[in-house]
PDB file of N, CA and C in Angstrom:
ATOM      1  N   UNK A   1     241.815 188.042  70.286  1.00  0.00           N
ATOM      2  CA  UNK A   1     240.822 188.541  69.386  1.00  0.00           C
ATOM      3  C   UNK A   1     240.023 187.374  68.814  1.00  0.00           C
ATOM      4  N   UNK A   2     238.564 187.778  69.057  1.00  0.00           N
ATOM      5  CA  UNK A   2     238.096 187.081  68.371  1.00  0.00           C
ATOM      6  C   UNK A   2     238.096 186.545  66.496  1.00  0.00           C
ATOM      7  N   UNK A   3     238.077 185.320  66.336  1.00  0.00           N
ATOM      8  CA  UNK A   3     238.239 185.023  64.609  1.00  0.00           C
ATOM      9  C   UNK A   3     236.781 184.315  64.289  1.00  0.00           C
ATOM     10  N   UNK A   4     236.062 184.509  63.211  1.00  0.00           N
ATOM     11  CA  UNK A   4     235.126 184.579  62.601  1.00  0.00           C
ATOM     12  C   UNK A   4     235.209 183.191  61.590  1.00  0.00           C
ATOM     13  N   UNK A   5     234.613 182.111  61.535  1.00  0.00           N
ATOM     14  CA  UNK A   5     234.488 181.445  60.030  1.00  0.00           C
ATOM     15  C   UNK A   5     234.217 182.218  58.667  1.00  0.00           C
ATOM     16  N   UNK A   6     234.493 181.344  57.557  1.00  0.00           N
ATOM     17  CA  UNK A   6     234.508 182.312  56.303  1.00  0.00           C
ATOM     18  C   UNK A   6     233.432 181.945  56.148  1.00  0.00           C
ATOM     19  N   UNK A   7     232.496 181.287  56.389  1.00  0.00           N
ATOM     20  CA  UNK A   7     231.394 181.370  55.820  1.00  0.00           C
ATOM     21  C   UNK A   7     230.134 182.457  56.457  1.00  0.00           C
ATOM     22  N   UNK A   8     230.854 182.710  57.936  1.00  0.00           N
ATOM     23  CA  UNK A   8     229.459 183.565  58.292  1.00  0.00           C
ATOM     24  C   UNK A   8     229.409 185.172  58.138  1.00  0.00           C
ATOM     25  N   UNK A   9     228.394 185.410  57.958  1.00  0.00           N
ATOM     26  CA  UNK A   9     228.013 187.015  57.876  1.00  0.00           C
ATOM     27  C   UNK A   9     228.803 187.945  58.308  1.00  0.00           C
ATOM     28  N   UNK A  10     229.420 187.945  59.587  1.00  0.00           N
ATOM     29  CA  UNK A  10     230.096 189.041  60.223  1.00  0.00           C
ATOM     30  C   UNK A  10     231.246 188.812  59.328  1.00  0.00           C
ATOM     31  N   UNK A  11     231.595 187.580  58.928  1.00  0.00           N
ATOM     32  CA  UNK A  11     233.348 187.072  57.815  1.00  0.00           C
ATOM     33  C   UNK A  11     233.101 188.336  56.444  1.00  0.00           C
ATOM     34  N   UNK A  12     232.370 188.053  56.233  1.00  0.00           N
ATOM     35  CA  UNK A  12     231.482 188.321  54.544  1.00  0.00           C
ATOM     36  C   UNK A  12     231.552 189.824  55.055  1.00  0.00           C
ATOM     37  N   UNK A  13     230.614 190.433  56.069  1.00  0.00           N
ATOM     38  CA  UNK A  13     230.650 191.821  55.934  1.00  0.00           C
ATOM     39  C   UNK A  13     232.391 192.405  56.556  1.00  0.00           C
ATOM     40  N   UNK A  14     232.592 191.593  57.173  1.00  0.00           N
ATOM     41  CA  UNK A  14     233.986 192.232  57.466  1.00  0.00           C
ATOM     42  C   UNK A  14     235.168 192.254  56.317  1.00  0.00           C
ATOM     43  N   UNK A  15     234.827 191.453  55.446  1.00  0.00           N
ATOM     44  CA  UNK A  15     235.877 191.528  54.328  1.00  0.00           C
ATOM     45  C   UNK A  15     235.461 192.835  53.307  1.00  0.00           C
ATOM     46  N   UNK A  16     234.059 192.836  53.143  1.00  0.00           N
ATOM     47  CA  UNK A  16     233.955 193.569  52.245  1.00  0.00           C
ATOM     48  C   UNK A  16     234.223 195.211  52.817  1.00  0.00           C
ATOM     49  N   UNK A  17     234.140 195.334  54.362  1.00  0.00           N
ATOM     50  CA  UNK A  17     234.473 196.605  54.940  1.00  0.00           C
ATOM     51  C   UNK A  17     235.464 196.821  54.878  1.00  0.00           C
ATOM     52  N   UNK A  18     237.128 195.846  54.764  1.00  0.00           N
ATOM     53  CA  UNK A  18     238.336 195.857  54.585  1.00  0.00           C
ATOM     54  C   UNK A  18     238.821 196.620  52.886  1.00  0.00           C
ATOM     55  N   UNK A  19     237.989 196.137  51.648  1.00  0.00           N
ATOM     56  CA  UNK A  19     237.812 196.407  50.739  1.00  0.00           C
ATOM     57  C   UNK A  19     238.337 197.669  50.692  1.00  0.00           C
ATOM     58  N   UNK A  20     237.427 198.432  51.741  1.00  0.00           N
ATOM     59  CA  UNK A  20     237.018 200.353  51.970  1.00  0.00           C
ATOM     60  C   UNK A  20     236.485 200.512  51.082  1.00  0.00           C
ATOM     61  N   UNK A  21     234.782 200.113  51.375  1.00  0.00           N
ATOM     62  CA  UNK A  21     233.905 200.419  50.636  1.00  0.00           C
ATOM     63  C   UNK A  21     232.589 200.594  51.504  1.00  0.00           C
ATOM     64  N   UNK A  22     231.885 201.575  51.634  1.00  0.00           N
ATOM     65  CA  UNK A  22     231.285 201.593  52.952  1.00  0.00           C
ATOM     66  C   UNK A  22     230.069 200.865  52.342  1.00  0.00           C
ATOM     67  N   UNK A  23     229.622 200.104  53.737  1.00  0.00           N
ATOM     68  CA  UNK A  23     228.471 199.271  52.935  1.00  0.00           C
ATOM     69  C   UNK A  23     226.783 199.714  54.692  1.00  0.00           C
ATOM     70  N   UNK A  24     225.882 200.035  53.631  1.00  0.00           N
ATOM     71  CA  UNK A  24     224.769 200.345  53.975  1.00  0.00           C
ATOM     72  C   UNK A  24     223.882 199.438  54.585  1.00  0.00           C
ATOM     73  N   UNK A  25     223.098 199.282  55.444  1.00  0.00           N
ATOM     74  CA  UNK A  25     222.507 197.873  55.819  1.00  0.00           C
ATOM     75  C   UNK A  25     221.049 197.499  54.531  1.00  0.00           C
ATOM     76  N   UNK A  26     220.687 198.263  53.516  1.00  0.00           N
ATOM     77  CA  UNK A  26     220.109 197.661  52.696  1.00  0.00           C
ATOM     78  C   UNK A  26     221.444 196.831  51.200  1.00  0.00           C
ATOM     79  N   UNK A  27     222.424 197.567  51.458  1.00  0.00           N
ATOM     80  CA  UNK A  27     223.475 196.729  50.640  1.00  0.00           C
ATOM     81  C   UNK A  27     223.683 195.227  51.453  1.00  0.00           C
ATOM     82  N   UNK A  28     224.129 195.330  52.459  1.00  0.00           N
ATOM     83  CA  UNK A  28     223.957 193.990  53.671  1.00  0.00           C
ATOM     84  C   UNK A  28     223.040 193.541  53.706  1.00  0.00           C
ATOM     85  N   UNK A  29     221.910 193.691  53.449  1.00  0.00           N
ATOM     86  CA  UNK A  29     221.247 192.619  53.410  1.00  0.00           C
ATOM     87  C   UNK A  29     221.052 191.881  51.724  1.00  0.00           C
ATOM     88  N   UNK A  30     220.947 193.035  50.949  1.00  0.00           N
ATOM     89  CA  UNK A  30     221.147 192.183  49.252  1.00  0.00           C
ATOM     90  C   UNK A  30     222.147 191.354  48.927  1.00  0.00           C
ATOM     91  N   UNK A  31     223.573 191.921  49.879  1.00  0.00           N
ATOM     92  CA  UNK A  31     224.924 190.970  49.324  1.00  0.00           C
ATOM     93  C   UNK A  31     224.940 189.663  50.237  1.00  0.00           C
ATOM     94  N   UNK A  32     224.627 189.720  51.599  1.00  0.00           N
ATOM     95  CA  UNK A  32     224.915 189.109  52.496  1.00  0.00           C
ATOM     96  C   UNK A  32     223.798 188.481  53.351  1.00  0.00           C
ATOM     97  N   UNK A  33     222.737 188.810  53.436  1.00  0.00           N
ATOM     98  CA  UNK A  33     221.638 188.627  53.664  1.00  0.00           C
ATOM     99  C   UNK A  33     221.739 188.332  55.217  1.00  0.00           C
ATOM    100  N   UNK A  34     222.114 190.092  55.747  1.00  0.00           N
ATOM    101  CA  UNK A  34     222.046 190.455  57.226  1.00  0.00           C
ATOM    102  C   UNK A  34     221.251 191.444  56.977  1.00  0.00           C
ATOM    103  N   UNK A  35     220.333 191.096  58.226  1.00  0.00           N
ATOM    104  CA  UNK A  35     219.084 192.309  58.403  1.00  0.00           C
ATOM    105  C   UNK A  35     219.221 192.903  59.510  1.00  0.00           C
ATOM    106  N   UNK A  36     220.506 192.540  60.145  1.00  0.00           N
ATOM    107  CA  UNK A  36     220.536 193.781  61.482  1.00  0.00           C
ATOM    108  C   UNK A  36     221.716 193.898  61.448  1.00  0.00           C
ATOM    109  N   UNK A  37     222.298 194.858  60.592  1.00  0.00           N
ATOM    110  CA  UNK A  37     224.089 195.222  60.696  1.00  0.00           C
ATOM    111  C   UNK A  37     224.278 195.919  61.344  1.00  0.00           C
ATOM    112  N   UNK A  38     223.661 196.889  62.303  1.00  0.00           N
ATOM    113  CA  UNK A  38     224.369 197.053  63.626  1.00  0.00           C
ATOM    114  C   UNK A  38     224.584 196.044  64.781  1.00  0.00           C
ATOM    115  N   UNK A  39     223.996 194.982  64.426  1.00  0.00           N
ATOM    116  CA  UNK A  39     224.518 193.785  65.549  1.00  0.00           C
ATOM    117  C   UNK A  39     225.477 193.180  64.961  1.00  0.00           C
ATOM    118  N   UNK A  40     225.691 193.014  63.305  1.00  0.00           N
ATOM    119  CA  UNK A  40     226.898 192.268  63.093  1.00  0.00           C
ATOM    120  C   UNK A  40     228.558 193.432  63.307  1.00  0.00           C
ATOM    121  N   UNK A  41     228.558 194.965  63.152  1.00  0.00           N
ATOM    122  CA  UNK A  41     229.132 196.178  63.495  1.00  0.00           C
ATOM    123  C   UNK A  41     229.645 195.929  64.686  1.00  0.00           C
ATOM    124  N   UNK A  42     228.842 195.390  65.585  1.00  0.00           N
ATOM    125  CA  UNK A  42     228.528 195.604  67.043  1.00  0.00           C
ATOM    126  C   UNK A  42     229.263 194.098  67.702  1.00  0.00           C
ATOM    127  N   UNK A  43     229.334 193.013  66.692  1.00  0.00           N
ATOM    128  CA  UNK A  43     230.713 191.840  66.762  1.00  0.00           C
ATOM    129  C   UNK A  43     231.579 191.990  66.228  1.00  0.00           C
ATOM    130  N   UNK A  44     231.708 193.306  65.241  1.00  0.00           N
ATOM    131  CA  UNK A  44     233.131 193.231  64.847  1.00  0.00           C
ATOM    132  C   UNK A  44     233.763 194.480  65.571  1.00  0.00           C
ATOM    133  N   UNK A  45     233.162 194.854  66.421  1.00  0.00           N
ATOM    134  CA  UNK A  45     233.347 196.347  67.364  1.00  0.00           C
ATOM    135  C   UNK A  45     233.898 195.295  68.011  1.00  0.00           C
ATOM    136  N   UNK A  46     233.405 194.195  69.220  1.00  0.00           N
ATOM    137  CA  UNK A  46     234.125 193.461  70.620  1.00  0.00           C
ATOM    138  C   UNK A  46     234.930 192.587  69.653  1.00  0.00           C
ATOM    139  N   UNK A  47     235.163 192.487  68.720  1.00  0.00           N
ATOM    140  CA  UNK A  47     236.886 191.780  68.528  1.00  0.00           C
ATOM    141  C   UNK A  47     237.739 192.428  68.048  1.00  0.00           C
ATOM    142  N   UNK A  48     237.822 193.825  68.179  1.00  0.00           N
ATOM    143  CA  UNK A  48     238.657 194.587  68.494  1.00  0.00           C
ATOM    144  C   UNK A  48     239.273 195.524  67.108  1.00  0.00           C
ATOM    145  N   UNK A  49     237.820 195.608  65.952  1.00  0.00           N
ATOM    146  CA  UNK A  49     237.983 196.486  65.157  1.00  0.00           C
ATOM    147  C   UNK A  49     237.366 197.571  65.100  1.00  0.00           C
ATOM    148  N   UNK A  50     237.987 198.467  64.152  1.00  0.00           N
ATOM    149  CA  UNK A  50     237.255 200.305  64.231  1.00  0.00           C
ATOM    150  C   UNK A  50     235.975 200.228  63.236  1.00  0.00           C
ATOM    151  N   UNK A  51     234.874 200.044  63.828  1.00  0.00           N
ATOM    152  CA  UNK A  51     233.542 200.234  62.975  1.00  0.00           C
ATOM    153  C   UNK A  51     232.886 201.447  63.109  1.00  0.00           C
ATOM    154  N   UNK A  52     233.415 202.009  61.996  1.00  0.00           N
ATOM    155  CA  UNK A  52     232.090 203.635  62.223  1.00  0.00           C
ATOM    156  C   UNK A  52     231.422 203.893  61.638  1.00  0.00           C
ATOM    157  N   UNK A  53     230.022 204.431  62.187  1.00  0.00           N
ATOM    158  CA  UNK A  53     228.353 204.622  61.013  1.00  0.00           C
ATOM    159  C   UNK A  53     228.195 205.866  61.384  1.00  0.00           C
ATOM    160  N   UNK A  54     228.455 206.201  60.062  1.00  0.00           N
ATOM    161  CA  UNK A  54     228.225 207.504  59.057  1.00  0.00           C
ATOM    162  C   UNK A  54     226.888 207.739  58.745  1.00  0.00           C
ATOM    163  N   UNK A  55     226.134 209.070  58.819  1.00  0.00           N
ATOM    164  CA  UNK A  55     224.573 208.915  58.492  1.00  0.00           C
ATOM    165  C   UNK A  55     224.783 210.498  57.099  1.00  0.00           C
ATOM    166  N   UNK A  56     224.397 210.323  56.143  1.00  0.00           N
ATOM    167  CA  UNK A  56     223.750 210.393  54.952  1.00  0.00           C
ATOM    168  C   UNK A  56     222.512 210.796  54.347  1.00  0.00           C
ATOM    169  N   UNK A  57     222.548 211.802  53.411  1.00  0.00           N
ATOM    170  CA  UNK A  57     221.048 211.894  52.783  1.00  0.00           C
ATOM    171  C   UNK A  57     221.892 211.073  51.683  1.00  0.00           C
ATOM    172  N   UNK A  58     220.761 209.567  51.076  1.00  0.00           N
ATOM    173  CA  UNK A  58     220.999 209.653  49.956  1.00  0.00           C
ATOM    174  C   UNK A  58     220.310 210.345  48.570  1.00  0.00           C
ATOM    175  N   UNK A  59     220.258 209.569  47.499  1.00  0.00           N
ATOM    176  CA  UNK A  59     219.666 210.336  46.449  1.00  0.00           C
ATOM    177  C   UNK A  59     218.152 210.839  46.746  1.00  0.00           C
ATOM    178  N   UNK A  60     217.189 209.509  46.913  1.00  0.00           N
ATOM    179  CA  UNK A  60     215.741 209.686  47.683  1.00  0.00           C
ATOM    180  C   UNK A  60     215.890 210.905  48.525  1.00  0.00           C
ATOM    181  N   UNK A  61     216.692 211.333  49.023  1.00  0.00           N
ATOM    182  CA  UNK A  61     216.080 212.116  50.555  1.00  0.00           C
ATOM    183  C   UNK A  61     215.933 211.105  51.715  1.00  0.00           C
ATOM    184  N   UNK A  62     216.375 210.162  51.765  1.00  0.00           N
ATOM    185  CA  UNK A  62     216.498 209.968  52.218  1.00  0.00           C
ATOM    186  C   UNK A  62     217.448 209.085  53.562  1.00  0.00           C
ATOM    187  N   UNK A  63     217.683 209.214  54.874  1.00  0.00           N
ATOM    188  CA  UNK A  63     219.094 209.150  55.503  1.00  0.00           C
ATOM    189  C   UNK A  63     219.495 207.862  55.666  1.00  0.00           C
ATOM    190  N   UNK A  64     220.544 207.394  55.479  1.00  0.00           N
ATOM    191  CA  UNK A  64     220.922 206.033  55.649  1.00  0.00           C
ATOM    192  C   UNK A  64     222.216 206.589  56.491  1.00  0.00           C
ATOM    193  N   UNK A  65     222.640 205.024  57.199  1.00  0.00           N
ATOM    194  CA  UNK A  65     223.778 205.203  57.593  1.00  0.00           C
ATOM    195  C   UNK A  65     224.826 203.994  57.041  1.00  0.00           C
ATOM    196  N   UNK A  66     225.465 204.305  56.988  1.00  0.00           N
ATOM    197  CA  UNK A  66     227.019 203.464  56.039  1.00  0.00           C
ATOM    198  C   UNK A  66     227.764 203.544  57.290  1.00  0.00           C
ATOM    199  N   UNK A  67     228.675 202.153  56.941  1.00  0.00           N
ATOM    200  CA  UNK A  67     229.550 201.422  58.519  1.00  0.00           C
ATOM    201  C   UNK A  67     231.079 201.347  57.044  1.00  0.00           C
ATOM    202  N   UNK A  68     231.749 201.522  57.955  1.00  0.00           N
ATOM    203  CA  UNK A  68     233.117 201.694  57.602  1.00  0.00           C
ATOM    204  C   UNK A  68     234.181 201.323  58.516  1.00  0.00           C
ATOM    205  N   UNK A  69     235.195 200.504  57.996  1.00  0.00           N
ATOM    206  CA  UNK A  69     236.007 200.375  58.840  1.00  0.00           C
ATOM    207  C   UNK A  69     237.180 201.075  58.712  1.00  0.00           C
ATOM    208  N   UNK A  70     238.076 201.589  59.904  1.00  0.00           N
ATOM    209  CA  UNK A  70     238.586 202.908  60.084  1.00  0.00           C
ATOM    210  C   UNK A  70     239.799 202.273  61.171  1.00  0.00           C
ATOM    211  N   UNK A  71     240.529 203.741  61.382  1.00  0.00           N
ATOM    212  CA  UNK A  71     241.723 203.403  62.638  1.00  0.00           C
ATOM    213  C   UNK A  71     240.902 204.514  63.677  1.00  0.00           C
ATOM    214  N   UNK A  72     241.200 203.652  64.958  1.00  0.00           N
ATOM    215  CA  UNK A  72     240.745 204.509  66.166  1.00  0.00           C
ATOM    216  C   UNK A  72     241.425 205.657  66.403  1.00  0.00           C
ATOM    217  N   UNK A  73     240.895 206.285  67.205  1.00  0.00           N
ATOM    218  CA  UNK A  73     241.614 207.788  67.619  1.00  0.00           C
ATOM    219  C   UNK A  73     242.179 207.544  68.698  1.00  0.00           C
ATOM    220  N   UNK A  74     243.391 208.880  68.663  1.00  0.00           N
ATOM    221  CA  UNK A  74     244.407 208.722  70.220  1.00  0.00           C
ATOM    222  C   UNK A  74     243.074 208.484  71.372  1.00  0.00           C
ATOM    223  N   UNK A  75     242.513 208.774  71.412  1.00  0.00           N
ATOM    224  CA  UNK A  75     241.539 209.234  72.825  1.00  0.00           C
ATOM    225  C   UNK A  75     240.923 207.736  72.835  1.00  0.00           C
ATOM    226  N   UNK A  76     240.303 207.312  71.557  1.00  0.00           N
ATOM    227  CA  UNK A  76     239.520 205.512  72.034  1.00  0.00           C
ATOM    228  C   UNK A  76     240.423 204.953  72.683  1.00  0.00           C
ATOM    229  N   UNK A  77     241.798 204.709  71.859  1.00  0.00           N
ATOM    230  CA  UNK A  77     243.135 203.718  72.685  1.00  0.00           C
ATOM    231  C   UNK A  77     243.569 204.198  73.260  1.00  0.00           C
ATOM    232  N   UNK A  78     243.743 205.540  73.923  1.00  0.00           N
ATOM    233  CA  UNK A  78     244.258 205.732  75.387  1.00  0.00           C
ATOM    234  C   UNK A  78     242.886 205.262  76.337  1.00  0.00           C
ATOM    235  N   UNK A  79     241.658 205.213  76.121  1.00  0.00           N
ATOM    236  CA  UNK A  79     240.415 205.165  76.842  1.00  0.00           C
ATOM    237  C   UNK A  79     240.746 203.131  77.358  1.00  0.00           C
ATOM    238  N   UNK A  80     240.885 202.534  76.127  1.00  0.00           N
ATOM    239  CA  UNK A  80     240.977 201.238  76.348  1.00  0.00           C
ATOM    240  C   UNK A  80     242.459 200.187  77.197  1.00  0.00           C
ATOM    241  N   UNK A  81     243.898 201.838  77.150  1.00  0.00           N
ATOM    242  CA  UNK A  81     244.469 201.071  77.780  1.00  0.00           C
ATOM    243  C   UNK A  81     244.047 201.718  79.428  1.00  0.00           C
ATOM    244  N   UNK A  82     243.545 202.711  79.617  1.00  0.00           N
ATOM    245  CA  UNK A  82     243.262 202.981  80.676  1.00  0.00           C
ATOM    246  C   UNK A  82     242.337 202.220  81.369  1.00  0.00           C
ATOM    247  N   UNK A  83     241.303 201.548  81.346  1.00  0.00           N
ATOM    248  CA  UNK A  83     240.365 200.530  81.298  1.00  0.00           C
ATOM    249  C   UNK A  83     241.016 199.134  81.403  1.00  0.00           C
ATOM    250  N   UNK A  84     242.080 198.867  80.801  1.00  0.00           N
ATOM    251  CA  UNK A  84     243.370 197.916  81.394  1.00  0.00           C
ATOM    252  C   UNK A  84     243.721 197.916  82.223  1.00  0.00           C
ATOM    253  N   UNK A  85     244.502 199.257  82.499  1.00  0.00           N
ATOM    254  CA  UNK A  85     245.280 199.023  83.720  1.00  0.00           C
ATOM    255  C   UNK A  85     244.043 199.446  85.042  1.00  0.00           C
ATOM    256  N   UNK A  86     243.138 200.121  85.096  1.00  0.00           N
ATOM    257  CA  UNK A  86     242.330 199.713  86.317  1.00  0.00           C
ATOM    258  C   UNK A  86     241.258 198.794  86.001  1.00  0.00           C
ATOM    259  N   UNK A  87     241.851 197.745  85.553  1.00  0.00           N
ATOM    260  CA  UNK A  87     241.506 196.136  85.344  1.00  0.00           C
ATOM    261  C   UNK A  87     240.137 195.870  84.986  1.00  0.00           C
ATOM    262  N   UNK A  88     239.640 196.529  84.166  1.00  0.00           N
ATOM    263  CA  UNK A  88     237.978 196.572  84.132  1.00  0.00           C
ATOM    264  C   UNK A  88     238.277 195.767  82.434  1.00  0.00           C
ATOM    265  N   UNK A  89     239.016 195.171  82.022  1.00  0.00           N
ATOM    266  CA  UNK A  89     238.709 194.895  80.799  1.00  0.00           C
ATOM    267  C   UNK A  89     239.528 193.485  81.415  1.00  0.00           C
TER     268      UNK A  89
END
């Protein structure tokens, strides 16, 4: 598995997703100052954590989506050891 420095962005948003506090990509960018958190989601997806985006009306009316980190389902980890054993991973 990949490991992250504490100083960079994906460190910072991955701790605060550990928290369990779902964080929005206009919160990510005020706390952390990432402007594309589905690409930082999307590095902490290939080192082998559960990132899921949730979509939302907020107060405005309008939809955001919130990333959360979570436990996978029987079906992802049977999908990934199957993908093992016919050696594609």
């Amino acid at each position: 598995m990949k490991t992250f420095t504490t100083e960079s962005k994906t460190y910072k948003l991955f701790t605060a997703l550990k928290s369990g506090t779902p964080i929005t990509a206009s919160e990510a960018h005020k706390r952390f100052g990432i402007k594309n958190i589905s690409a930082e989601a999307s590095r902490l997806r290939q080192a082998g954590y559960a990132v899921y985006a949730n979509k939302r009306i907020a107060g405005n009316h309008v939809e955001v989506t919130e990333y959360r980190l979570g436990n996978p389902s029987r079906a992802v980890v049977a999908a990934g050891y199957k993908a093992m054993a016919l050696g594609l991973v």
